[in-house]
Structure formats: structure tokens, C-alpha cells
N, C-alpha and C. Protein backbone atom coordinates (compact mmCIF):
# COMPACT_ATOMS: atom_id res chain seq x y z
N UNK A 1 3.83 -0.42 8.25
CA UNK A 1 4.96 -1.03 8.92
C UNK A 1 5.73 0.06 9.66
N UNK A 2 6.22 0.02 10.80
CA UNK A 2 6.58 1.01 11.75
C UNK A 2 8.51 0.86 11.51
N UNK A 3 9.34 1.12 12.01
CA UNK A 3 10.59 1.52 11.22
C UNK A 3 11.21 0.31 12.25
N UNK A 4 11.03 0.29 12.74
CA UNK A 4 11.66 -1.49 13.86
C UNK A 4 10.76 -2.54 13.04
N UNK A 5 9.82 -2.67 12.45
CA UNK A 5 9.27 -3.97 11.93
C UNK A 5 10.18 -4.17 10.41
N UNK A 6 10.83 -2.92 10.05
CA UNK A 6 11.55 -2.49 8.36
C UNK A 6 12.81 -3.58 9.07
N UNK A 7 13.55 -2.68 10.53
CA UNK A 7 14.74 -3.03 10.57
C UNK A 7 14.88 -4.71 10.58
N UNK A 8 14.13 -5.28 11.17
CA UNK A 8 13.48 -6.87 11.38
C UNK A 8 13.53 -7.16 9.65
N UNK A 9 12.85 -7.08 9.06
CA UNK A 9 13.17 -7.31 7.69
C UNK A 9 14.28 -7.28 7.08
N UNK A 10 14.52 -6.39 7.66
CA UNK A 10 15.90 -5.87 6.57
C UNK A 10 17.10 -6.90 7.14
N UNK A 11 17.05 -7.50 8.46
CA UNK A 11 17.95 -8.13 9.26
C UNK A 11 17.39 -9.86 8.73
N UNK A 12 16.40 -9.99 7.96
CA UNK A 12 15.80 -11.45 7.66
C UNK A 12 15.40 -11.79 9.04
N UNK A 13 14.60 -11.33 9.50
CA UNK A 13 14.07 -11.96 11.00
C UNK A 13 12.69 -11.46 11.10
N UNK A 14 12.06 -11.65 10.16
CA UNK A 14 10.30 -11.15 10.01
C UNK A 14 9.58 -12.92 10.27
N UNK A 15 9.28 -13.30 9.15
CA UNK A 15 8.72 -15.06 9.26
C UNK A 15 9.55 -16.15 9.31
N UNK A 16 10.21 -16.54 8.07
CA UNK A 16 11.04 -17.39 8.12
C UNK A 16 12.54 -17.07 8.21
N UNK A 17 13.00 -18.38 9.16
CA UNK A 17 14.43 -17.82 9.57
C UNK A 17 15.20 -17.98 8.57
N UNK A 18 16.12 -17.05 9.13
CA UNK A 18 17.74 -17.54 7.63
C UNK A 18 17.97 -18.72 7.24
N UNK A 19 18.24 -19.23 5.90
CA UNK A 19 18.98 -20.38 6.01
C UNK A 19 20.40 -20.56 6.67
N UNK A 20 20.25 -22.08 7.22
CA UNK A 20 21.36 -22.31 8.13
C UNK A 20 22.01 -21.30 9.30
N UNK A 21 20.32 -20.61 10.37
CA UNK A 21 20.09 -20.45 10.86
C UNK A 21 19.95 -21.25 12.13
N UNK A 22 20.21 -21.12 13.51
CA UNK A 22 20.07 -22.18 14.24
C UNK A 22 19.49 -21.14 15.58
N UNK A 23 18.43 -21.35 16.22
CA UNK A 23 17.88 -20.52 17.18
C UNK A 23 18.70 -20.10 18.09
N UNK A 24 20.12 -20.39 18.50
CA UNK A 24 20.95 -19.73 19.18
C UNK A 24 21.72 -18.28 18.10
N UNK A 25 22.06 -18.71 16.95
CA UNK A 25 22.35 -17.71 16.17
C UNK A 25 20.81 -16.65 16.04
N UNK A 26 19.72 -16.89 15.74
CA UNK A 26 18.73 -15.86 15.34
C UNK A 26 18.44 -15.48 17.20
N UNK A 27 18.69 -15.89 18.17
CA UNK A 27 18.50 -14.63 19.29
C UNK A 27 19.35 -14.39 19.06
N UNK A 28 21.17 -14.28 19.01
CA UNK A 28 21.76 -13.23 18.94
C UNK A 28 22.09 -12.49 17.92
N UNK A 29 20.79 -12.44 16.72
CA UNK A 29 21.11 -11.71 15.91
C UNK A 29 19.70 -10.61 16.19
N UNK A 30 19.00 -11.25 17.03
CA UNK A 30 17.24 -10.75 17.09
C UNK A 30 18.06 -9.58 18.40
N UNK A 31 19.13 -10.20 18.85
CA UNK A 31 19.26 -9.11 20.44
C UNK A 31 20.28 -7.74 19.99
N UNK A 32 20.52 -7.70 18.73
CA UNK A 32 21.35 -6.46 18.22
C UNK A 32 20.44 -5.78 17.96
N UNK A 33 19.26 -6.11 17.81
CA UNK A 33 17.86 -5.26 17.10
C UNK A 33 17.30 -4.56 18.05
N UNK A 34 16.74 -3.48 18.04
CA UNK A 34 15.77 -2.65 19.43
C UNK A 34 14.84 -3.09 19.45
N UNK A 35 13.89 -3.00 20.30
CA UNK A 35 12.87 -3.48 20.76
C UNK A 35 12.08 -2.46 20.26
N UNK A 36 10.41 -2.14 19.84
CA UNK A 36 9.66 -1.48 19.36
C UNK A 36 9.35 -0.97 20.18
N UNK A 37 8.72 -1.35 21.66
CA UNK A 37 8.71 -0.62 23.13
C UNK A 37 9.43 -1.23 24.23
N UNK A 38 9.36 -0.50 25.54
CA UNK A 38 10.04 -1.13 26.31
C UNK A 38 8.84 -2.03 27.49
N UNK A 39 9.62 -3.49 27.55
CA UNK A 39 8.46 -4.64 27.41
C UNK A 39 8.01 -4.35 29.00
N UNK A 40 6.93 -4.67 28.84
CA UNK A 40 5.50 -4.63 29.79
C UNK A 40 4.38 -3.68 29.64
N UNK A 41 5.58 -2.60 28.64
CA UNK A 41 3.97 -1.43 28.28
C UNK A 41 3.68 -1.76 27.06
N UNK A 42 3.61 -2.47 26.22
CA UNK A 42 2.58 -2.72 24.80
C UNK A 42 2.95 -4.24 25.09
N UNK A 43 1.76 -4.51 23.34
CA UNK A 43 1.83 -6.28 23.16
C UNK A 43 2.12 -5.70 21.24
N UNK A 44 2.97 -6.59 20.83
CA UNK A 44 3.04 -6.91 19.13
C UNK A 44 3.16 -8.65 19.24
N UNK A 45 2.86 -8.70 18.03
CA UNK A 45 3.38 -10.09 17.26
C UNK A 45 4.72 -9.87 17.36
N UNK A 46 5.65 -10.75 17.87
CA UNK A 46 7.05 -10.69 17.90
C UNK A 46 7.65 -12.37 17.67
N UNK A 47 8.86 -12.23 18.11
CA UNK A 47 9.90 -13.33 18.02
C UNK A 47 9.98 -13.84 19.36
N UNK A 48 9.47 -13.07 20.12
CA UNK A 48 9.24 -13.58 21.63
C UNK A 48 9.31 -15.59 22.16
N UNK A 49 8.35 -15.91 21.13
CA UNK A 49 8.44 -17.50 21.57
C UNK A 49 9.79 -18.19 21.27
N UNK A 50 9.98 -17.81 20.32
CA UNK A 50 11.31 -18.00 19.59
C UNK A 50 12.91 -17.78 20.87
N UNK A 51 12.70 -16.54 21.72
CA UNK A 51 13.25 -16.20 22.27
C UNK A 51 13.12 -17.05 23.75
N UNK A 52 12.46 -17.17 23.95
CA UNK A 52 11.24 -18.55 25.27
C UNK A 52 12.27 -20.04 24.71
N UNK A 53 12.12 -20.03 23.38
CA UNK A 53 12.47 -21.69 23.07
C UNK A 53 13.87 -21.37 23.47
N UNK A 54 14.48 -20.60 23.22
CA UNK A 54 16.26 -20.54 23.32
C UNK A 54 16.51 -20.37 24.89
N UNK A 55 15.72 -19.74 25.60
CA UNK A 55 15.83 -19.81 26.69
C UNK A 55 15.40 -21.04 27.85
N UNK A 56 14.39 -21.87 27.01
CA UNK A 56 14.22 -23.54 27.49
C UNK A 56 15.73 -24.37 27.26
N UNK A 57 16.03 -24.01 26.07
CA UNK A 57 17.49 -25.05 25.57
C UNK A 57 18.71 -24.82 26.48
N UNK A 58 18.75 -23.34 27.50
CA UNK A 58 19.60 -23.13 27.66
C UNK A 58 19.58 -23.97 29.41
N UNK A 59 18.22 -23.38 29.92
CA UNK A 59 18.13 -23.65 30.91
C UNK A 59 17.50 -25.22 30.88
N UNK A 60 16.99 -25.83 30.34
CA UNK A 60 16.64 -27.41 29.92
C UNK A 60 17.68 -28.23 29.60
N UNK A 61 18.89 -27.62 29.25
CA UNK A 61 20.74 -28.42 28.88
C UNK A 61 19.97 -29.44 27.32
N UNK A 62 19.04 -29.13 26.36
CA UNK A 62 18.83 -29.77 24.89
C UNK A 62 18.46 -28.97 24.22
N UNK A 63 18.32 -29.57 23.10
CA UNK A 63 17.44 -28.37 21.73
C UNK A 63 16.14 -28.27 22.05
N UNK A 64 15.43 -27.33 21.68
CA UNK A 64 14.08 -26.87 22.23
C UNK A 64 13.18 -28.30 21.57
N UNK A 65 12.97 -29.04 20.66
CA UNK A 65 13.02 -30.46 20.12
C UNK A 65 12.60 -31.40 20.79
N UNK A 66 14.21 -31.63 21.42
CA UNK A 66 14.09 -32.19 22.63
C UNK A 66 13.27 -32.63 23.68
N UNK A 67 13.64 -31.50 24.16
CA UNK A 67 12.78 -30.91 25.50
C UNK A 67 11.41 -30.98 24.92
N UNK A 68 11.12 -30.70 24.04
CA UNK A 68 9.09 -30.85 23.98
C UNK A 68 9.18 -31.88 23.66
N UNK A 69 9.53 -32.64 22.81
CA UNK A 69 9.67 -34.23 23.02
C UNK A 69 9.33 -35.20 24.08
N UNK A 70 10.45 -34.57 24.87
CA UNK A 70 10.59 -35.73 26.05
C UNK A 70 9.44 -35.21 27.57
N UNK A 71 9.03 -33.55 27.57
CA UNK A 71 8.93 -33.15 28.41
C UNK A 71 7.26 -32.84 28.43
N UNK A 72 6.79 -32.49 27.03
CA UNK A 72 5.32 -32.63 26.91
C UNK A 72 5.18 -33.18 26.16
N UNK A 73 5.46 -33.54 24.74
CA UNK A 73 4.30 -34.95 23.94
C UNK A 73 4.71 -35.88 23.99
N UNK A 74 5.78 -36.74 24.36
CA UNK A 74 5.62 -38.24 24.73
C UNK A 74 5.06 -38.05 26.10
N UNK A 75 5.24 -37.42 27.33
CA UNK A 75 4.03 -38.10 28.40
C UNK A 75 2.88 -37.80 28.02
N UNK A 76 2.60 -36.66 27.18
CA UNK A 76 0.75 -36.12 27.10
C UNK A 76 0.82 -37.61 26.00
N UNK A 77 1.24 -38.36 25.31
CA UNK A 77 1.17 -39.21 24.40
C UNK A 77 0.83 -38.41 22.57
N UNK A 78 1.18 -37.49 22.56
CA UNK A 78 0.64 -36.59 21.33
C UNK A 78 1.99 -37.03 20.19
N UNK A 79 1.11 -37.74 19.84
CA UNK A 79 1.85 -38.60 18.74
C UNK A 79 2.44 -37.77 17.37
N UNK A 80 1.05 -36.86 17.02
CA UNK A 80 1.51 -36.23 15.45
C UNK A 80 1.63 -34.73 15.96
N UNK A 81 2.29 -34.18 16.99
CA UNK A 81 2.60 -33.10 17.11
C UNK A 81 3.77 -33.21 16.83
N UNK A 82 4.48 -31.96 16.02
CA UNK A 82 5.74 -32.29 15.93
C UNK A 82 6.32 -30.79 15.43
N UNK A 83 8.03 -30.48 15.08
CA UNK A 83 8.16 -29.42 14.63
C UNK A 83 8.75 -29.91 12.95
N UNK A 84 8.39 -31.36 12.68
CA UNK A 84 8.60 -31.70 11.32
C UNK A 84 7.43 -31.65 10.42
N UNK A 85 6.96 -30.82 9.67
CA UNK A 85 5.42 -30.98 8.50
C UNK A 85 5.79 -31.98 7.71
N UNK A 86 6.84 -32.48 7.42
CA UNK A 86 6.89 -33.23 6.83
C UNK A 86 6.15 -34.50 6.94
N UNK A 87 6.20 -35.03 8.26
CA UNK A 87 5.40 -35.98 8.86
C UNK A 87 3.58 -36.41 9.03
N UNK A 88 3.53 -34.93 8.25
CA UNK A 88 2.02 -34.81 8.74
C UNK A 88 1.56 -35.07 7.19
N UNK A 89 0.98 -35.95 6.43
CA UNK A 89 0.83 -35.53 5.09
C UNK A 89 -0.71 -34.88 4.77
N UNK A 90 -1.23 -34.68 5.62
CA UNK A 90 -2.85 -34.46 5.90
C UNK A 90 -2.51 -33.33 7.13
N UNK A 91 -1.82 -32.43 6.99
CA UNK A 91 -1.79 -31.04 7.35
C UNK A 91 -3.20 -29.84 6.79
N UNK A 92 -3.43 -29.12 7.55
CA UNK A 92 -4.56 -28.65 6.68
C UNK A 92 -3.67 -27.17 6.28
N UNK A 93 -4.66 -26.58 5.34
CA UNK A 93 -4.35 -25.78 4.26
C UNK A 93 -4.23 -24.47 5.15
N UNK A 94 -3.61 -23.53 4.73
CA UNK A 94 -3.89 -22.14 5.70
C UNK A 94 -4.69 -21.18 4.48
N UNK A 95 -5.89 -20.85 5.21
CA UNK A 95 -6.36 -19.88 4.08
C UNK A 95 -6.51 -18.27 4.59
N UNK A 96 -6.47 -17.46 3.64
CA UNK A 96 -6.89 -15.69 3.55
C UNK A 96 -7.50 -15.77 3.15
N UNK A 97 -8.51 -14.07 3.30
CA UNK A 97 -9.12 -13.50 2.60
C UNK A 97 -8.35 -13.46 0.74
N UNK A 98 -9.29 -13.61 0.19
CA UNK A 98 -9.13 -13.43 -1.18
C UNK A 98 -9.19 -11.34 -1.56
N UNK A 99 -8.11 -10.85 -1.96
CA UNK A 99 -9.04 -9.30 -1.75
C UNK A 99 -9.68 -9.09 -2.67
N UNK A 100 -9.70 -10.11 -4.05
CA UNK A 100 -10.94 -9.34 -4.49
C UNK A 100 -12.41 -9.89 -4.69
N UNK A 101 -12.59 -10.88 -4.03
CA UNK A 101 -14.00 -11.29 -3.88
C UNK A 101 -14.32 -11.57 -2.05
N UNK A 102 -12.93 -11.22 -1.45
CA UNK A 102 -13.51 -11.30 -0.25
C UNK A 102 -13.47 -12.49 0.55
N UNK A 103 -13.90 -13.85 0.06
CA UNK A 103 -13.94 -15.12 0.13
C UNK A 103 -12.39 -15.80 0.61
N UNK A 104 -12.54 -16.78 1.70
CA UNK A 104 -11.56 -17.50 2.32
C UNK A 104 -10.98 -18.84 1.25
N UNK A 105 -9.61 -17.99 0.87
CA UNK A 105 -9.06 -19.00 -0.34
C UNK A 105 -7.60 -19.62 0.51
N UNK A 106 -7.35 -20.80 -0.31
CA UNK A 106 -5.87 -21.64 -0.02
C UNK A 106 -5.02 -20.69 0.07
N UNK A 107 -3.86 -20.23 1.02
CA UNK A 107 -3.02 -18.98 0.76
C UNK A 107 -1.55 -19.76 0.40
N UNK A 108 -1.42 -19.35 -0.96
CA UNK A 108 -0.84 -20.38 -1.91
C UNK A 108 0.78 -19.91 -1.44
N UNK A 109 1.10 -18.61 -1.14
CA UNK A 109 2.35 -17.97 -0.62
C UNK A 109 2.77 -18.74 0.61
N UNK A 110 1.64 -18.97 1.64
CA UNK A 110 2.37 -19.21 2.57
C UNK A 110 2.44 -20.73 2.81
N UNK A 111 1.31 -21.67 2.01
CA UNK A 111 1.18 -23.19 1.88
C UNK A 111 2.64 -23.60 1.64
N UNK A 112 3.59 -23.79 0.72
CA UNK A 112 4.95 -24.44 0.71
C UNK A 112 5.88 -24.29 2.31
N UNK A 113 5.97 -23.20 2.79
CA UNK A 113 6.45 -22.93 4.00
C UNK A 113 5.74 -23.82 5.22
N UNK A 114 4.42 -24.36 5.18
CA UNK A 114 4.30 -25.20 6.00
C UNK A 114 4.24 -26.50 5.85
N UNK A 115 4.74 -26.46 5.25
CA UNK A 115 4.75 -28.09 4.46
C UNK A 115 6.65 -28.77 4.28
N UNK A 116 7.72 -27.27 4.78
CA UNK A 116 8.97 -27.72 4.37
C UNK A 116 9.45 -27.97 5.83
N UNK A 117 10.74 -28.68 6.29
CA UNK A 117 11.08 -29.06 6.93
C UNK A 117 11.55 -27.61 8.08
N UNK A 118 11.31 -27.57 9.29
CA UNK A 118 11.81 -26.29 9.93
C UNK A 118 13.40 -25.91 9.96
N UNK A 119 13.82 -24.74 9.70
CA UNK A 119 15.47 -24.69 9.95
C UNK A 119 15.70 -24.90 11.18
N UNK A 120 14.69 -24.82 11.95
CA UNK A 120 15.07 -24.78 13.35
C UNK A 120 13.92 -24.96 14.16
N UNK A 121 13.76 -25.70 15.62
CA UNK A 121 12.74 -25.33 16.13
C UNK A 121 12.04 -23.91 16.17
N UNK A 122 10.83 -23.71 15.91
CA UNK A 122 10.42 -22.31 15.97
C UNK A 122 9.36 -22.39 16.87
N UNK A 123 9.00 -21.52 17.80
CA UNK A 123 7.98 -21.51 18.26
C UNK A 123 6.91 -20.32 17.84
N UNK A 124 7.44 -19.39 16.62
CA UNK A 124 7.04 -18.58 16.25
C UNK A 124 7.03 -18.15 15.11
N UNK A 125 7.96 -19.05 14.43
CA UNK A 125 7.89 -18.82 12.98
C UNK A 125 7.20 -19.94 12.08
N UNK A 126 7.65 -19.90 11.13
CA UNK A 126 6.83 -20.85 9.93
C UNK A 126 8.52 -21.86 9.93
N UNK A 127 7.60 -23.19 9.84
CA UNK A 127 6.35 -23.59 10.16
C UNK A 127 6.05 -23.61 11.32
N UNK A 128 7.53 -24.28 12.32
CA UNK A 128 6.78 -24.26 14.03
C UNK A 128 6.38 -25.42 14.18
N UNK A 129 5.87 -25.60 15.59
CA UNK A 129 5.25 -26.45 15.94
C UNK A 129 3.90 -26.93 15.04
N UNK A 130 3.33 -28.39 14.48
CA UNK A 130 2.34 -28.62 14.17
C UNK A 130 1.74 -29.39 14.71
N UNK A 131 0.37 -29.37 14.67
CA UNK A 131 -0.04 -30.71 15.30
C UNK A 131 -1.51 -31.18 14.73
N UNK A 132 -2.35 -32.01 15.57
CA UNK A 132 -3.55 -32.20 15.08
C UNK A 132 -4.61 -32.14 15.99
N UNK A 133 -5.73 -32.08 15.87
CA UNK A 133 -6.83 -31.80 16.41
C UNK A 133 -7.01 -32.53 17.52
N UNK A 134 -6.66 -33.97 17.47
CA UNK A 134 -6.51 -34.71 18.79
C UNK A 134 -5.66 -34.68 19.85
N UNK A 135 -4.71 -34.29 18.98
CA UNK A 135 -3.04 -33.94 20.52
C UNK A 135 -3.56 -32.41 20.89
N UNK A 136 -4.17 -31.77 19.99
CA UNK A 136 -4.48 -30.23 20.47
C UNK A 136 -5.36 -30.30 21.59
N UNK A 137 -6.17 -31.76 22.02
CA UNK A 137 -7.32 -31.72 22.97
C UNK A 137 -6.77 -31.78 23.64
N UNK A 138 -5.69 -33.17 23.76
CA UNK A 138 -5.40 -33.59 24.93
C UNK A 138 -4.53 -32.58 25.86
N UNK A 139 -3.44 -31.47 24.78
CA UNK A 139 -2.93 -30.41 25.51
C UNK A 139 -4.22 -29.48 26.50
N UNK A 140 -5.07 -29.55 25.48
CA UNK A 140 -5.76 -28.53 26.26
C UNK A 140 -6.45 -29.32 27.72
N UNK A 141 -6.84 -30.22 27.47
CA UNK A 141 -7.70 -31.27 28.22
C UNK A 141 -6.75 -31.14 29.77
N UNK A 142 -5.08 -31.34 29.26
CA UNK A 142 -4.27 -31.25 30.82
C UNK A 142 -4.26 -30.14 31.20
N UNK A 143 -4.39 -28.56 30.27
CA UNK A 143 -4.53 -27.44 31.06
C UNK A 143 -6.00 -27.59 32.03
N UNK A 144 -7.05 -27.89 31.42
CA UNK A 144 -8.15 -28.12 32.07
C UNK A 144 -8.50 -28.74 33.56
N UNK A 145 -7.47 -30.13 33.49
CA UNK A 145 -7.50 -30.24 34.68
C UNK A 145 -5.90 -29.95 35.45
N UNK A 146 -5.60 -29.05 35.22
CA UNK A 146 -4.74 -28.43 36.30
C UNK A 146 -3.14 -28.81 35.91
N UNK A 147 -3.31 -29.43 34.78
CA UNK A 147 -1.73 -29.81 34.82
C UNK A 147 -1.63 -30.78 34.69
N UNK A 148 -2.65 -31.73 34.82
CA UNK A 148 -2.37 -33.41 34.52
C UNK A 148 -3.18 -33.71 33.69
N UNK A 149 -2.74 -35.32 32.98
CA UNK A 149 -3.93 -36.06 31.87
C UNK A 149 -3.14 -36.95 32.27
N UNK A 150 -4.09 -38.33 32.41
CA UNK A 150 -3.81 -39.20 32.35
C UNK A 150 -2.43 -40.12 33.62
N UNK A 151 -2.59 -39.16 34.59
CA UNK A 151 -1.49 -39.58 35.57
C UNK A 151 -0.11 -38.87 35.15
N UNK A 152 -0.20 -38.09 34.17
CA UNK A 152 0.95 -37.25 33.93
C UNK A 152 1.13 -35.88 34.04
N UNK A 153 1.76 -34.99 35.53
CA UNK A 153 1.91 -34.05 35.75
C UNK A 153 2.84 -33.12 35.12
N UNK A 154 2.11 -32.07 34.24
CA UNK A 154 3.57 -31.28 33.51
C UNK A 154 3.20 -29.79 34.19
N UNK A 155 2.63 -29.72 34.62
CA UNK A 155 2.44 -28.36 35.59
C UNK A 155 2.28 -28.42 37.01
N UNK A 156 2.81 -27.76 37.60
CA UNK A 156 2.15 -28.32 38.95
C UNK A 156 0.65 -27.52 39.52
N UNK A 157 0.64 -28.07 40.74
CA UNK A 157 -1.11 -27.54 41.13
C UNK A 157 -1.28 -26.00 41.50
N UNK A 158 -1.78 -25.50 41.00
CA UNK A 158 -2.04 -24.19 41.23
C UNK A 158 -1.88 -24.00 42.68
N UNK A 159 -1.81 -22.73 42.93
CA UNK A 159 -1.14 -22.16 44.31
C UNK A 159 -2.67 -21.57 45.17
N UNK A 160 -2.37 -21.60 46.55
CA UNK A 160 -3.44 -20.93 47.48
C UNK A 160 -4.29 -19.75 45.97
N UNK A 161 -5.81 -19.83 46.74
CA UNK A 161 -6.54 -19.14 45.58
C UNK A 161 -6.01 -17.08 46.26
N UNK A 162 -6.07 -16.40 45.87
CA UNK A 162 -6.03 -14.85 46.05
C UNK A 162 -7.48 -14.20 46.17
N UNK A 163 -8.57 -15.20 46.37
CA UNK A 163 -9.20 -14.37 46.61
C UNK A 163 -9.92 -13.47 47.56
């Protein structure tokens, strides 16, 4: 662990957010923190999406919720995507390595955390967004064709080609 991933810990801003935490409070508690590099020259696992969702709510005028609600899964029609696990009762299991036989076991630490209600929309923490194998197509299915499924445009058409 490098001494900015400690300070992140030590601040409760590693996986799960604070209680009674609300994604406008955890960016401005994530923006007192330094950055590990200065952004465009490396990649980490970060809080980054997290930081994306607060910046949809601000510039979208709702809760990040909301806005994916109204803005991608009711038109894509993605019924059991959601940022509630609660809803899902046939969620699947998250598994690890086992370390001492090696073997892909139930990861019993992090199973309750996806299964409890989110403090907040997360787009990066536990639990986050969930969904299922069928709304996962159809997301992908509208990147595929360009931004639309089904007569519903959430991207627009790609621009003159560069090549």
C-alpha cells in the first residue's frame, strides 16, 4: 500500500462509504486528499466514478439515481439494474482465490456488502450499481450499435471518421 492509499483509509474512503455519507459530502471529503499522481500520467483504481456521479448530479440538477433512472434504464428498458441489492434476491456471489488451496471460493467478507442497501449512489464503491446479465446486453447491445437500441438514442452518432 503506497502512503496516499494509507491516507484514503485512514480518511474511511477506501470501499465502503461512511455511514450517513452522501456523495456530495464524500467528494468533498475525497478533494482534501492528494492525488497519488498528477492525472493523465498514471491509471489506479480510484474514487474517480464516484467523483463522475457527483459531477452528473450537479450538472444533471438530480441524484446520480435519478438521472440513471430516467436517462439510461428506463429508455434502454433494464428493469433489474439498479443501485438497490436489495431488489435483486438472485444476485450472484462474488468469489476469490482461496490462498490456501488456490481454488475460487464465495468471498464471505465482501458477500454482506453486496447484498446491503447503498449509502449512496456509488459508481465505485460497494455495492454500486447492480444488474443482470440481460440489462448488461442490452447496455452493451446500444454501445454496439452506436448509441441506440430499440429507437432509443442515449449517445449520439459518432463524429466524421479521423482516418
Amino acid at each position: 500500500m503506497n502512503p496516499v492509499d494509507a491516507l484514503y483509509r485512514q480518511a474511511g474512503q477506501d470501499v465502503l462509504p461512511l455511514p450517513g455519507a452522501t456523495l456530495r459530502q464524500m467528494c468533498a471529503d475525497v478533494g482534501a486528499l492528494p492525488l497519488l499522481f498528477e492525472p493523465g500520467t498514471a491509471w489506479n483504481y480510484s474514487l474517480g466514478a464516484d467523483v463522475l456521479g457527483r459531477i452528473i448530479e450537479v450538472v444533471g440538477g438530480e441524484s446520480l439515481d435519478t438521472f440513471v433512472e430516467t436517462h439510461v434504464l428506463g429508455p434502454l428498458g433494464m428493469t433489474d439494474t439498479t443501485f438497490a441489492p436489495e431488489r435483486l434476491p438472485d444476485l450472484a456471489e462474488v468469489y476469490s482465490p482461496d490462498p490456501a488451496s488456490g481454488r475460487l471460493v464465495v468471498n464471505q467478507e465482501l458477500r454482506p456488502t453486496f447484498r446491503e442497501p447503498a449509502r449512496f449512489p456509488s459508481g465505485s464503491g460497494v455495492p454500486g450499481l447492480v444488474s443482470t446479465l440481460e440489462d448488461y446486453h442490452r447496455f452493451a447491445a446500444m454501445l454496439v450499435r452506436g448509441g441506440e437500441l430499440d429507437g432509443e438514442r442515449l449517445l449520439g452518432p459518432p463524429g466524421p471518421s479521423r482516418t
